[in-house]
Structures are given as C-alpha cells and as structure tokens.
N, C-alpha and C. Protein backbone atom coordinates (compact mmCIF):
# COMPACT_ATOMS: atom_id res chain seq x y z
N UNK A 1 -4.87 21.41 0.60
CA UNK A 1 -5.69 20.43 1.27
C UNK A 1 -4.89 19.64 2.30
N UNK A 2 -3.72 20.14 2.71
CA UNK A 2 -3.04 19.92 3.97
C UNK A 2 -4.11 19.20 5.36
N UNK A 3 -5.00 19.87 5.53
CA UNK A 3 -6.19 19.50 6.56
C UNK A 3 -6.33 17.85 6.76
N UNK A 4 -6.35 17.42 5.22
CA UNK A 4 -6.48 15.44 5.12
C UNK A 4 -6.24 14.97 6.17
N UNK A 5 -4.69 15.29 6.10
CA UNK A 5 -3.75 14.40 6.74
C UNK A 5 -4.02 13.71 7.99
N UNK A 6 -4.09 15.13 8.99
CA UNK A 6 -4.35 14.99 10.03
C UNK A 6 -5.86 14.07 10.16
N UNK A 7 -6.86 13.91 9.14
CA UNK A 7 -7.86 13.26 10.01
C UNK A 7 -7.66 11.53 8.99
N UNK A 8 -6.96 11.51 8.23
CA UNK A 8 -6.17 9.88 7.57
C UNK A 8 -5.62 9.48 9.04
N UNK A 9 -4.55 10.66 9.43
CA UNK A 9 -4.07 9.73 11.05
C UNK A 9 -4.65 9.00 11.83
N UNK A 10 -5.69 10.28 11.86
CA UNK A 10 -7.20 9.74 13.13
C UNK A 10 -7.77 8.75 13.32
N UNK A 11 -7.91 8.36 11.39
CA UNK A 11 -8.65 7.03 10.84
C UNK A 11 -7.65 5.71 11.25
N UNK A 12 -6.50 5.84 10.98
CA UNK A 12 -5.36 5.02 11.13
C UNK A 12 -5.26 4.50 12.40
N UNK A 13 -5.40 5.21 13.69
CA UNK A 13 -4.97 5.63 15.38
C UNK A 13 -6.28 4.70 14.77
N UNK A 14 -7.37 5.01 14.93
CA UNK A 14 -8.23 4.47 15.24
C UNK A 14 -8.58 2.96 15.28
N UNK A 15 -8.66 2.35 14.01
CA UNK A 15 -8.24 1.24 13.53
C UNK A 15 -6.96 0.80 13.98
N UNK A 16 -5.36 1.07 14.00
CA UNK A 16 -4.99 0.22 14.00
C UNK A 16 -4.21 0.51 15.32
N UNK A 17 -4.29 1.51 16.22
CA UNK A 17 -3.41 1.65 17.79
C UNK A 17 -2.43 2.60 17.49
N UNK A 18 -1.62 2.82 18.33
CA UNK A 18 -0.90 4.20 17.67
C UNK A 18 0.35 3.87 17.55
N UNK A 19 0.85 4.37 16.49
CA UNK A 19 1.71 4.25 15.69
C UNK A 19 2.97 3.91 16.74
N UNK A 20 4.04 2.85 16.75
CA UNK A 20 5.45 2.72 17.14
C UNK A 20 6.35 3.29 16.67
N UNK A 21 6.13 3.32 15.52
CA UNK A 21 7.56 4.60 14.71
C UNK A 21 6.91 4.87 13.57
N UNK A 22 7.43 5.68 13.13
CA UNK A 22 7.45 6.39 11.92
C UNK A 22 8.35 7.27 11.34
N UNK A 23 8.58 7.19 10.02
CA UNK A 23 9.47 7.64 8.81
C UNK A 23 9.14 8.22 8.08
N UNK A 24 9.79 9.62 7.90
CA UNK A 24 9.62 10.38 6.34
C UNK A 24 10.25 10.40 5.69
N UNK A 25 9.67 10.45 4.46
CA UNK A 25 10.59 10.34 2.85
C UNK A 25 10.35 11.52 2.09
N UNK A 26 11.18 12.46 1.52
CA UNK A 26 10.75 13.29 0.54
C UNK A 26 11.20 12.79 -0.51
N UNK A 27 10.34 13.03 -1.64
CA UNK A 27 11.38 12.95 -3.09
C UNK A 27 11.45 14.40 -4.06
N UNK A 28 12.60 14.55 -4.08
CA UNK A 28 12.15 15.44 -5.47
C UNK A 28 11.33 15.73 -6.18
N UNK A 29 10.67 16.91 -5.66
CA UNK A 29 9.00 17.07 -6.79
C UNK A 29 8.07 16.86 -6.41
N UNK A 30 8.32 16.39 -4.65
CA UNK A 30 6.98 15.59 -4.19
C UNK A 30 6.33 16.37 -2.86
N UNK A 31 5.37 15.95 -2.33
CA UNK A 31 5.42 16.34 -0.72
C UNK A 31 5.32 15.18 0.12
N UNK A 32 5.74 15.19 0.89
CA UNK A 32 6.33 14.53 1.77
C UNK A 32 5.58 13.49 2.10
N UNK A 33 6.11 12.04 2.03
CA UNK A 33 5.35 11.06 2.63
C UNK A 33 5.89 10.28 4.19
N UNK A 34 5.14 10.16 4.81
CA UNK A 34 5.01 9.39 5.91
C UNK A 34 4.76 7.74 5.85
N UNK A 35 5.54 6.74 6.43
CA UNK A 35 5.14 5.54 6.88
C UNK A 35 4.95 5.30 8.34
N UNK A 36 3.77 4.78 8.90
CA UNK A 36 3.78 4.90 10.30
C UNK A 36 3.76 3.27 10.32
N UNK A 37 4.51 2.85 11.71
CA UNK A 37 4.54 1.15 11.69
C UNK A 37 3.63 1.21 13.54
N UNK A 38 2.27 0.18 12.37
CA UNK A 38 1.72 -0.43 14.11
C UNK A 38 2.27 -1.67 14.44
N UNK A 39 2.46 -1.91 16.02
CA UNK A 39 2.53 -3.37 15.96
C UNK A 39 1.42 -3.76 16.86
N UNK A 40 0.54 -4.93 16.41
CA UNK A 40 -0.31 -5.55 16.81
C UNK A 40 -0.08 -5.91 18.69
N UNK A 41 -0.49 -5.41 19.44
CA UNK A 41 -0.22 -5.71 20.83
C UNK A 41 -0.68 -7.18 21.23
N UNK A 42 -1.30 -8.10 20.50
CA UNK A 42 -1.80 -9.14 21.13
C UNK A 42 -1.08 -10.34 19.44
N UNK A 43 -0.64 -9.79 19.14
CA UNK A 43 -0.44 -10.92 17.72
C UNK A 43 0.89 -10.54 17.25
N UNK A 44 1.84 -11.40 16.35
CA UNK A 44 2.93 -10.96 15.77
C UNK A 44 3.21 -10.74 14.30
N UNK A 45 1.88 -9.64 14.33
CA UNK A 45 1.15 -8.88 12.60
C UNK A 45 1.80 -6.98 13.29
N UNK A 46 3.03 -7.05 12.13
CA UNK A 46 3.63 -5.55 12.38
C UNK A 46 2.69 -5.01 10.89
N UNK A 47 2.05 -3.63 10.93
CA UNK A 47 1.25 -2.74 9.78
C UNK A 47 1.71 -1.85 9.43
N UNK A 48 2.37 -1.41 8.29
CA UNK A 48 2.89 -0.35 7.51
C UNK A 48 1.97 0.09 7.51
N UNK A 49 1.44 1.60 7.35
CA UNK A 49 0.48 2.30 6.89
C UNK A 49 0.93 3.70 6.16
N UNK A 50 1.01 4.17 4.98
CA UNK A 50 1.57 5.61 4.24
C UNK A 50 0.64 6.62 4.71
N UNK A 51 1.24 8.01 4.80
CA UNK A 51 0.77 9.08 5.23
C UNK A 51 1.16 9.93 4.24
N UNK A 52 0.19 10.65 3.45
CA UNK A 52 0.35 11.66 2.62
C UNK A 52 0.14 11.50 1.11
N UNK A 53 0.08 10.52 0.67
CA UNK A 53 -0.27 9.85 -0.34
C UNK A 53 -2.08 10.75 -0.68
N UNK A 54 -2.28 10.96 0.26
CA UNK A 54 -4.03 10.97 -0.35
C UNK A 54 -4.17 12.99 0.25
N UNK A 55 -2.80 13.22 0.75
CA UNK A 55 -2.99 14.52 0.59
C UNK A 55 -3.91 15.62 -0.70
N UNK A 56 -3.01 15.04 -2.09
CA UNK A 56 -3.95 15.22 -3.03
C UNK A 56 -4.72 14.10 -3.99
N UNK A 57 -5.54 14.65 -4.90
CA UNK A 57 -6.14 13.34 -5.29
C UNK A 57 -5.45 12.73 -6.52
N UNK A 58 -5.30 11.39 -6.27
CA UNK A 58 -4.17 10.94 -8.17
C UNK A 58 -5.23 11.24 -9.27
N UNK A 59 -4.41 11.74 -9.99
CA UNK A 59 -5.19 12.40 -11.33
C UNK A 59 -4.60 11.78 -12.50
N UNK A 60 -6.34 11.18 -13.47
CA UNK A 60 -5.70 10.38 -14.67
C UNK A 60 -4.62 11.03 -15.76
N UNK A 61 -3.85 9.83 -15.79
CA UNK A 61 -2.43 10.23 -16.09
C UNK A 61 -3.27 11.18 -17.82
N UNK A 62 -4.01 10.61 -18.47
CA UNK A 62 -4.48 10.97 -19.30
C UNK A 62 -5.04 12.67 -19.93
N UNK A 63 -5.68 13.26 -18.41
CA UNK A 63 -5.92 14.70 -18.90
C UNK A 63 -5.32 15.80 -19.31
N UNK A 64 -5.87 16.49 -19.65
CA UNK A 64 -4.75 17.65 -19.99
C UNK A 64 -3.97 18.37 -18.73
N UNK A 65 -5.09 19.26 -17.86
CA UNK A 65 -5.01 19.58 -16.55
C UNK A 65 -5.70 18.61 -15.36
N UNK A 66 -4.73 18.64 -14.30
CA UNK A 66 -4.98 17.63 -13.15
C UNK A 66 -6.16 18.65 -12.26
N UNK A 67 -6.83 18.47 -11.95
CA UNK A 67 -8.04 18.82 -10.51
C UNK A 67 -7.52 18.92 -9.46
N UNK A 68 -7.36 19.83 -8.88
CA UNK A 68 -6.71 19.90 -7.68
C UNK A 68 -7.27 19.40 -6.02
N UNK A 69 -8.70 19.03 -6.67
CA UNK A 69 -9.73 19.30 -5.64
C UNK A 69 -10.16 17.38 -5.55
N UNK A 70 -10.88 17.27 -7.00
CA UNK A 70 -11.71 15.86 -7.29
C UNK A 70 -10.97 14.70 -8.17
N UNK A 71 -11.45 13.69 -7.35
CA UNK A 71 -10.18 12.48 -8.09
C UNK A 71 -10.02 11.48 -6.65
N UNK A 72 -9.41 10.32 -6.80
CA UNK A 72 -9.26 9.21 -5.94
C UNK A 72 -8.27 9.45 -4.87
N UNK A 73 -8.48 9.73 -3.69
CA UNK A 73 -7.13 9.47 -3.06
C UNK A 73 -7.05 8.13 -1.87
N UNK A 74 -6.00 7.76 -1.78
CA UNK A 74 -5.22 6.52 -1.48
C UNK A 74 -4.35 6.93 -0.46
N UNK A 75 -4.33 5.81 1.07
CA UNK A 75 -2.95 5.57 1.58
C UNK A 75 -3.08 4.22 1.25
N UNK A 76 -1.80 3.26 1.38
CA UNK A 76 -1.25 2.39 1.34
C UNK A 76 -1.02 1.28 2.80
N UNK A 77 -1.50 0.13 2.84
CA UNK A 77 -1.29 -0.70 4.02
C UNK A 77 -1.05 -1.80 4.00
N UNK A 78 0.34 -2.42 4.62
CA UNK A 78 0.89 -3.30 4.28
C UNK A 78 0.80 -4.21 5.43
N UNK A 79 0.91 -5.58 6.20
CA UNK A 79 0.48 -6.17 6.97
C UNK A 79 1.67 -7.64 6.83
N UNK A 80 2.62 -7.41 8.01
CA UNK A 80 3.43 -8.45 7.42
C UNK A 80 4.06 -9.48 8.61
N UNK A 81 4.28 -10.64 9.04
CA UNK A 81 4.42 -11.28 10.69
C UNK A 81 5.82 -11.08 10.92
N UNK A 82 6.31 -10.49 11.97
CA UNK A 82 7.69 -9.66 12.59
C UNK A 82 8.30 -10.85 13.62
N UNK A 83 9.40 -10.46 13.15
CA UNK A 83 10.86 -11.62 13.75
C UNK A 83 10.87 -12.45 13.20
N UNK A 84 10.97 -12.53 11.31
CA UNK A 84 11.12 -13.58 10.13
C UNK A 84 12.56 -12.49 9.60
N UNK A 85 11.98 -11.64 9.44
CA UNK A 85 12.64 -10.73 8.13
C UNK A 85 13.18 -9.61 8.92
N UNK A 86 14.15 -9.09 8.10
CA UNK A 86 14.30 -7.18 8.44
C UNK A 86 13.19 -6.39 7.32
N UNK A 87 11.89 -7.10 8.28
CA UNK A 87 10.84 -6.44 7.20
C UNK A 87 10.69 -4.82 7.50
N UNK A 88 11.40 -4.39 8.41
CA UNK A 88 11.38 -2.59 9.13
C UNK A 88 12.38 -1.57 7.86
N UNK A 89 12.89 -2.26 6.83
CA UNK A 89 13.34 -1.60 5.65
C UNK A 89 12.68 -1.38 4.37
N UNK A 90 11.06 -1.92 4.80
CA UNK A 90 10.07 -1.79 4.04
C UNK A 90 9.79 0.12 4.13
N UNK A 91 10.24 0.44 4.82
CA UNK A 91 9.47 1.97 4.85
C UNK A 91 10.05 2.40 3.83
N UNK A 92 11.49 2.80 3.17
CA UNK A 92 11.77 3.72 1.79
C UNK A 92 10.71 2.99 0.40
N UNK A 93 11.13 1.30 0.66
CA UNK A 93 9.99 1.14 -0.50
C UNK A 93 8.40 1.53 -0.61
N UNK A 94 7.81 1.09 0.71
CA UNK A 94 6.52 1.65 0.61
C UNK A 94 6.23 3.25 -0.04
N UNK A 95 7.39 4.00 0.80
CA UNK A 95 7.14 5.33 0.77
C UNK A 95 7.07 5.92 -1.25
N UNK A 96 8.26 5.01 -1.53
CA UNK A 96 8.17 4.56 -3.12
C UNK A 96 6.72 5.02 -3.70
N UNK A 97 6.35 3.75 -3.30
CA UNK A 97 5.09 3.42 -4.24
C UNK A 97 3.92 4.34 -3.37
N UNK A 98 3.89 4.68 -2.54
CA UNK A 98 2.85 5.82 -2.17
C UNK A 98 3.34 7.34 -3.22
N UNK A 99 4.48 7.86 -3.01
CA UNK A 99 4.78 9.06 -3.86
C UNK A 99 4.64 8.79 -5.92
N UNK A 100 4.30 7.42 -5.99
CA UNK A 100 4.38 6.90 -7.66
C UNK A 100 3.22 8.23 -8.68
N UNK A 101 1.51 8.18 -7.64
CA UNK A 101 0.91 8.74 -8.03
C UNK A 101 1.81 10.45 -8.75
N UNK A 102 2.31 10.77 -7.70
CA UNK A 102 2.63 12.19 -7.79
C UNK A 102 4.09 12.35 -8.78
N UNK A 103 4.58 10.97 -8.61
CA UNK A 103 6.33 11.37 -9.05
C UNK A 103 5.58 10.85 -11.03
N UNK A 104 5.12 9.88 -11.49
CA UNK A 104 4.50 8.88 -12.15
C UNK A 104 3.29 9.02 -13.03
N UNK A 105 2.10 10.25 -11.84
CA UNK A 105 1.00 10.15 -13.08
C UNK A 105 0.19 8.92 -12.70
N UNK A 106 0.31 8.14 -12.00
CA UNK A 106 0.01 7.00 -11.95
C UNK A 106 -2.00 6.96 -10.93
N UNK A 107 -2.85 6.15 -11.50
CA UNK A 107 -3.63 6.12 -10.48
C UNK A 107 -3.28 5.43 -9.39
N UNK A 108 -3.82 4.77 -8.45
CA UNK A 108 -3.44 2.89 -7.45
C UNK A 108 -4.98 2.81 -7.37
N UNK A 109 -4.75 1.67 -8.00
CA UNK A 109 -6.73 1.18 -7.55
C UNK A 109 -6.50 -0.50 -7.73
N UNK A 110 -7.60 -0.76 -7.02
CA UNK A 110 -7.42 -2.55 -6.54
C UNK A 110 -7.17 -3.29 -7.73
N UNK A 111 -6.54 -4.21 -7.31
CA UNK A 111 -5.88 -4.98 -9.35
C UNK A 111 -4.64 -4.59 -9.56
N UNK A 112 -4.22 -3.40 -9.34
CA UNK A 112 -3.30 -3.07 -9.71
C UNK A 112 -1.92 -3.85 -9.33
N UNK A 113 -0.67 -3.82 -10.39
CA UNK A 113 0.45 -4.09 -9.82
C UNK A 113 1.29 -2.87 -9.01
N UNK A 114 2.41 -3.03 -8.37
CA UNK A 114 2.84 -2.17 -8.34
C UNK A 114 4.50 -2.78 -7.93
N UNK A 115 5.48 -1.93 -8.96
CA UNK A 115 6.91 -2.79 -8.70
C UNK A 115 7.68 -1.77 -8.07
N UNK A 116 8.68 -2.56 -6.91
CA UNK A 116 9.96 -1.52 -6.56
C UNK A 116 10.78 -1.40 -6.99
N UNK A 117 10.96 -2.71 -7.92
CA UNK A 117 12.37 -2.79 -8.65
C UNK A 117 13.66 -3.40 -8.09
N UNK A 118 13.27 -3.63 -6.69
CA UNK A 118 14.03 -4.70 -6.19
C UNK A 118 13.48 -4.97 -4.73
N UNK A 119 14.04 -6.04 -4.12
CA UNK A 119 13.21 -6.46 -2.81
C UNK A 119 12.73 -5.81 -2.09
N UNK A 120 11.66 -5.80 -1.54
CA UNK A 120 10.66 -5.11 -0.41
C UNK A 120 11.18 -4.73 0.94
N UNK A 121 11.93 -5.86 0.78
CA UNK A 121 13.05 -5.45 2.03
C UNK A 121 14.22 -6.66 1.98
N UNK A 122 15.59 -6.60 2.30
CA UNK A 122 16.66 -7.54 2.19
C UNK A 122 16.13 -9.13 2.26
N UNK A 123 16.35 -9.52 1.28
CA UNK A 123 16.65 -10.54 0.79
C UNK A 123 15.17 -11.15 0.97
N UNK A 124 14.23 -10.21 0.72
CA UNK A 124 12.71 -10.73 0.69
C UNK A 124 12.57 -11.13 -0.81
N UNK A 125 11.50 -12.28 -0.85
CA UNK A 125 11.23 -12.99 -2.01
C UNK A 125 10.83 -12.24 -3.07
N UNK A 126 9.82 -10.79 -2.37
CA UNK A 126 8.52 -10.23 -3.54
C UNK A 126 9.74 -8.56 -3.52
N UNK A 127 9.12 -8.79 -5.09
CA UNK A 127 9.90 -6.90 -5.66
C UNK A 127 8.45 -6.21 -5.83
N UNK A 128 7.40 -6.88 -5.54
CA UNK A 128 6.08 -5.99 -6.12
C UNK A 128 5.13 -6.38 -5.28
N UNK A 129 3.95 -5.68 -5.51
CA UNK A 129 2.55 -5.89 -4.51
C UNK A 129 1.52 -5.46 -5.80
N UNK A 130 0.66 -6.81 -5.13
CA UNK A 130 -0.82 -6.40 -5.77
C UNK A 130 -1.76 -5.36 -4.41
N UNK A 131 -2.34 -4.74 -5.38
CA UNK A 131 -3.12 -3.86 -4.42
C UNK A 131 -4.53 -4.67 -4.15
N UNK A 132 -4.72 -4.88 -3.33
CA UNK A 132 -6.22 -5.39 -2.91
C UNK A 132 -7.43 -4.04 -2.71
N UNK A 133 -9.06 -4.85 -2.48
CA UNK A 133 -9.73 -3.97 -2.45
C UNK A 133 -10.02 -3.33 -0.41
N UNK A 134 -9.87 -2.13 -0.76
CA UNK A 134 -9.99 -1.41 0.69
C UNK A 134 -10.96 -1.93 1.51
N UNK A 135 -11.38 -1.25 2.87
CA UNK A 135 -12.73 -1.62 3.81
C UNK A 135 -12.66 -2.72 4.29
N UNK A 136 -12.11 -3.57 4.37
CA UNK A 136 -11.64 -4.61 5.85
C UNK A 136 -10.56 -4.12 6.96
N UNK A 137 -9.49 -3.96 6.43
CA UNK A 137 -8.59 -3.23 8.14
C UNK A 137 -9.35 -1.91 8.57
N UNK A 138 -9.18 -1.03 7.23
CA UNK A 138 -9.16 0.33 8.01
C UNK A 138 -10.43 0.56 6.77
N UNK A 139 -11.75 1.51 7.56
CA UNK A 139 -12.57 1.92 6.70
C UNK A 139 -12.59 3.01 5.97
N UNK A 140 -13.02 3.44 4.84
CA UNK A 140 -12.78 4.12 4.39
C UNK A 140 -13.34 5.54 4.86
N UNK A 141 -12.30 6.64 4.47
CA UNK A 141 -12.32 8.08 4.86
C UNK A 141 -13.33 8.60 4.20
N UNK A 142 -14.31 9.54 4.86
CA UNK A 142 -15.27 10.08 3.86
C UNK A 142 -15.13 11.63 3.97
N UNK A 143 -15.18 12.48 3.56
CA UNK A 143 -14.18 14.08 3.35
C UNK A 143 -15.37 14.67 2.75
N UNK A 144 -15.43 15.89 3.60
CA UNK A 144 -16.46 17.07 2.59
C UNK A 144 -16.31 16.89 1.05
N UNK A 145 -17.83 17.24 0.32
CA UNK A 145 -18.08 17.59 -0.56
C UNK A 145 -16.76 18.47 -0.85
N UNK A 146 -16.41 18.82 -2.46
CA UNK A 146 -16.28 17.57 -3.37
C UNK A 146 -15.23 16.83 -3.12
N UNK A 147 -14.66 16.87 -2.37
CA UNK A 147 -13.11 15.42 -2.04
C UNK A 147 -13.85 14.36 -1.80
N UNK A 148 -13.20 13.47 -3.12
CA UNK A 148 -13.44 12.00 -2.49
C UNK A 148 -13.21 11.49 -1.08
N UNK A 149 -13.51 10.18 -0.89
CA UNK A 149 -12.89 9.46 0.01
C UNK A 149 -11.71 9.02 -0.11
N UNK A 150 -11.13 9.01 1.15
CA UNK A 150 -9.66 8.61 1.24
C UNK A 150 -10.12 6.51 1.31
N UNK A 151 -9.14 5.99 0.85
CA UNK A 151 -9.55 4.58 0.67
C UNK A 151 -8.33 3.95 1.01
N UNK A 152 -7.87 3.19 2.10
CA UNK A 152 -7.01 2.50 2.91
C UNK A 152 -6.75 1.57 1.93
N UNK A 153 -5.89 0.97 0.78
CA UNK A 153 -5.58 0.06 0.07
C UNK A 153 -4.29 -1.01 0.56
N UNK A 154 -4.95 -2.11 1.24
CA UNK A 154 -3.95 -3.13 1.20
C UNK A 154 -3.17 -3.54 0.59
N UNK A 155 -1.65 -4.21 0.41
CA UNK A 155 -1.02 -4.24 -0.39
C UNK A 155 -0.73 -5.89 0.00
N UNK A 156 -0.37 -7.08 -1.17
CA UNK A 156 -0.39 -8.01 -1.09
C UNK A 156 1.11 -8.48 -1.80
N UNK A 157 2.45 -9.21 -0.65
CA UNK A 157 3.38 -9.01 -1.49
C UNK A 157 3.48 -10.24 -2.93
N UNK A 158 4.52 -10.10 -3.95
CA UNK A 158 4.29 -10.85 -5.21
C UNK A 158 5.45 -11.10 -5.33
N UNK A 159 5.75 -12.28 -5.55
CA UNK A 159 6.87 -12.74 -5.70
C UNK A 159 6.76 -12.61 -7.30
N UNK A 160 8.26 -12.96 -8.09
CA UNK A 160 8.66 -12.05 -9.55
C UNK A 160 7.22 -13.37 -10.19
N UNK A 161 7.36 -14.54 -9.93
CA UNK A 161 6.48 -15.55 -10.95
C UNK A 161 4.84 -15.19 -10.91
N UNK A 162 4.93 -14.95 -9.39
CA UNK A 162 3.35 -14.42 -9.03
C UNK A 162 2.77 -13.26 -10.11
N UNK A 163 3.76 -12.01 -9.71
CA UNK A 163 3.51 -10.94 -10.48
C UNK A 163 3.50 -11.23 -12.07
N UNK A 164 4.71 -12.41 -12.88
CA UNK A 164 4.16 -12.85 -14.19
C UNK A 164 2.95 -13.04 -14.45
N UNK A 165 2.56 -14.13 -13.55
CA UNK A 165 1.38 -14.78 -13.71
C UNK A 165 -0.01 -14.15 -13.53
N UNK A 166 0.21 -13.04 -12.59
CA UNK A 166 -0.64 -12.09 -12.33
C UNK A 166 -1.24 -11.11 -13.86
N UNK A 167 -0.04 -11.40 -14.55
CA UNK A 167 0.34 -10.35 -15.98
C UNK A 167 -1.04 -10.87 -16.80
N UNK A 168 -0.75 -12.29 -17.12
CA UNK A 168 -1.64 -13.33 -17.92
C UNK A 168 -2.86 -13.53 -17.29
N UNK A 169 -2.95 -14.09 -16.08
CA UNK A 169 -4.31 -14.01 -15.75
C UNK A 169 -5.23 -13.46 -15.00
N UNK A 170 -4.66 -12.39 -14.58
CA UNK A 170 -4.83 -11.35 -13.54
C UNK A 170 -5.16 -11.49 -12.52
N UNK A 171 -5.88 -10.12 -11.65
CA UNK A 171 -5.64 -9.95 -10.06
C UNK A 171 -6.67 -11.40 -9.27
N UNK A 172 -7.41 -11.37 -9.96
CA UNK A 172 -8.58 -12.24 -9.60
C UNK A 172 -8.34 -13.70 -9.04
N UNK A 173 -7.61 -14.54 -10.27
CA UNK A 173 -6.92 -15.40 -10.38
C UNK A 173 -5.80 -15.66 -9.35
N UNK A 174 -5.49 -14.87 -9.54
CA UNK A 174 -3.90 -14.90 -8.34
C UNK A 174 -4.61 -14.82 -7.35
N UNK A 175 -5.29 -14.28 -6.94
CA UNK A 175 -6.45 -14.17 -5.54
C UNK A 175 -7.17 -15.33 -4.91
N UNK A 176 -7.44 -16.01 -5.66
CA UNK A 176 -8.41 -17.65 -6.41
C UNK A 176 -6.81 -18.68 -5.72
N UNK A 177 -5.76 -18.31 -6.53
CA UNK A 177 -4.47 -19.00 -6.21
C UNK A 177 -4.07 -19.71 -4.68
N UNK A 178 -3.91 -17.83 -4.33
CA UNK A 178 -3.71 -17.90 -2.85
C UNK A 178 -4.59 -18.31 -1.93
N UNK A 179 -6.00 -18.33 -2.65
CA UNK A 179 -6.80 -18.75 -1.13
C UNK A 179 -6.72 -20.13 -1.00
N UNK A 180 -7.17 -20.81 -2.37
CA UNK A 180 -6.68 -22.20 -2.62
C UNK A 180 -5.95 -22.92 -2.27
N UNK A 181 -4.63 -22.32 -1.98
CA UNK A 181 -3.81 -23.02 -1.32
C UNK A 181 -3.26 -22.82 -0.14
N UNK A 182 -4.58 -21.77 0.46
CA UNK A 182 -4.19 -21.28 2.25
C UNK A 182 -2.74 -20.75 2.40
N UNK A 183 -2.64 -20.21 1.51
CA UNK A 183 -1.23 -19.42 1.46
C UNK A 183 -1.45 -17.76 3.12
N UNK A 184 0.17 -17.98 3.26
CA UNK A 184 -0.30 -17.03 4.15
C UNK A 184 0.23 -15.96 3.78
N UNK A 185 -0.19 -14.76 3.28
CA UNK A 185 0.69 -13.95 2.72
C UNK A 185 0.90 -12.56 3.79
N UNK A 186 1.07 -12.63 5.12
CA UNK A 186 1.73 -12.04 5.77
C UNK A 186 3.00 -13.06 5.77
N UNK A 187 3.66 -14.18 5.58
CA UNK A 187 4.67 -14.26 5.77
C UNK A 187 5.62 -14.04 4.77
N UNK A 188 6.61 -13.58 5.67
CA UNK A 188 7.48 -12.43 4.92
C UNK A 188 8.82 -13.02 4.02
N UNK A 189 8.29 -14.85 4.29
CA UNK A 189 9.63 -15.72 3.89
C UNK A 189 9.00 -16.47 2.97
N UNK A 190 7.44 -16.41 2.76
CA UNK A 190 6.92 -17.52 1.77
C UNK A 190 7.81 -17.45 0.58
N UNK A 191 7.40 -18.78 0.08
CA UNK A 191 7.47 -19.03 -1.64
C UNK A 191 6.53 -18.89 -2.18
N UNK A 192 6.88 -19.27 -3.82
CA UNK A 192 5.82 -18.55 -4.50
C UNK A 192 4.46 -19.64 -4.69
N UNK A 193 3.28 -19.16 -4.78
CA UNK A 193 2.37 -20.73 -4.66
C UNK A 193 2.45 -20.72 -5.87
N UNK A 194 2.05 -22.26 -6.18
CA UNK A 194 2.17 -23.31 -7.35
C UNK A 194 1.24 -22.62 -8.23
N UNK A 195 2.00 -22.48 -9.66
CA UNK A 195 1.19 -21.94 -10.81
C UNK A 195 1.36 -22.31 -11.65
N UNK A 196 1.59 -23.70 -11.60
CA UNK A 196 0.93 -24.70 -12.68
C UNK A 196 -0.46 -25.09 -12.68
C-alpha cells in the first residue's frame, strides 16, 4: 500500500505549503519514515508533519494476526513558534514516535500519551506529547474502500508534571488546564501550567 504516501503528501502540500526540508529515519524492522518541516510564510509557527506512519494501518496490539489492509492509520503534526529553541532536532524524535506503531504494537489515537524518553529537542522542557483530536490543521484523508482514513493527529508538547498529571486526571482535564490559563503551547520555552 506504498500508493498512501504519495496522496498523505498531497493532503499535507495542500494544507500546509510545501515542505522546506525534510528528513528520513529508518529503524530497524521498520519502513521508512519521513518528517517534512513547513514554515508558515506569514507567521513564526514552523509544522512538523510525519510521512509514512499511515503507510500501513496500526494494528491492535492485542490480535493474533495484524490486517494488512483495515485498521487506523495516522501521520503525526507538530506545530511549534521558531527562533526560541533548536526546535529543528525535533525530527529524530518525532520520527520516534511515528515508527512506535510498527516498532511497539502500539495504536496513536487522541488522549493518548506518547514519551521520547528525553527532550523533544535540546534542552526543551517536554519529553512527551499528548495527542489531540485530528480535523482542524489538516483534514482528514479518505482512501478507497476498505482502507481507513488517514487522520492528521496533532501533537501537544507535556512537560514531565503535565504528563503526571495527565496520568491522574487525564487528556480532558489537562486540555480544560491549558485553555484556562491561555497557555500557549506552541511555545517551545513554556513552563508547566499550574496544577494545583
């Protein structure tokens, strides 16, 4: 199902302008993922976006045999304000957590956590991202019968207390958190909001 790819790009170009660079990552065991970086021509919002991730579909870690055909597939989109951070070392981690499904077993669906295990990029606050729900940046992919839709999943970064707190009261809450306190979570230097 190689074919995806090329029309995830399309969707991507489309929505978000065409790509400034881009990076591939292989891992062991995997096929190959892509990060393409847009930068916003009128604003200073740089967009990670993963490529290849939704090549096939993530299959519950649970079955016996995986479907090769039917099942959820996912790219990954990250949205972060440029000339704070060396946020451009985000591509091996993203590429990370896009290959998790395949290396992992893992589904990604909105709610979810997801950890790198260490900063997102040098000396950034968050080691993890909550996944938000798709269909505001980029809309979702719709693919011949029977392939699902491909579903553009935002990623929201989490600083280590956030992601605790996220543990206990979940995605919702932390969501409730941030709006509450007009947090801006493209910036790539915030602290963590108050969770008392």
């Amino acid at each position: 199902m190689a074919d995806v790819l090329p029309l995830v790009e399309a969707r991507l170009r489309s929505a978000l302008g065409t790509p400034d660079a881009r990076a591939a990552v292989t891992f062991l065991g995997t096929d190959r993922i892509e990060v393409l970086r847009f930068q916003e021509p009128t604003g200073p919002v740089v967009r990670y976006a993963t490529l290849g991730m939704s090549a096939q579909p993530m299959a519950d870690p649970t079955a016996v045999l995986a479907d090769p055909v039917r099942g959820p597939r996912a790219e990954l989109v990250l949205s972060v304000r440029a000339g704070l951070a060396a946020i451009d070392k985000v591509l091996r981690p993203l590429a990370v957590l896009a290959a998790s499904p395949q290396v992992e077993g893992v589904v990604v669906a909105p709610g979810a956590s997801l950890d790198v295990g260490g900063p997102l990029w040098p000396d950034a606050p968050f080691t993890s991202v909550l996944v938000a729900e798709p269909g505001g940046l980029v809309e979702d992919l719709e693919l011949d019968p029977p392939l699902d839709a491909v579903r553009f999943l935002p990623l929201l970064p989490m600083t280590p207390n956030e992601a605790a707190w996220k543990r206990v009261h979940g995605a919702a809450a932390l969501q409730e958190r941030w709006l509450a306190r007009g947090t801006d979570l493209r910036d790539p230097l915030r602290k963590s909001v108050p969770l008392d």
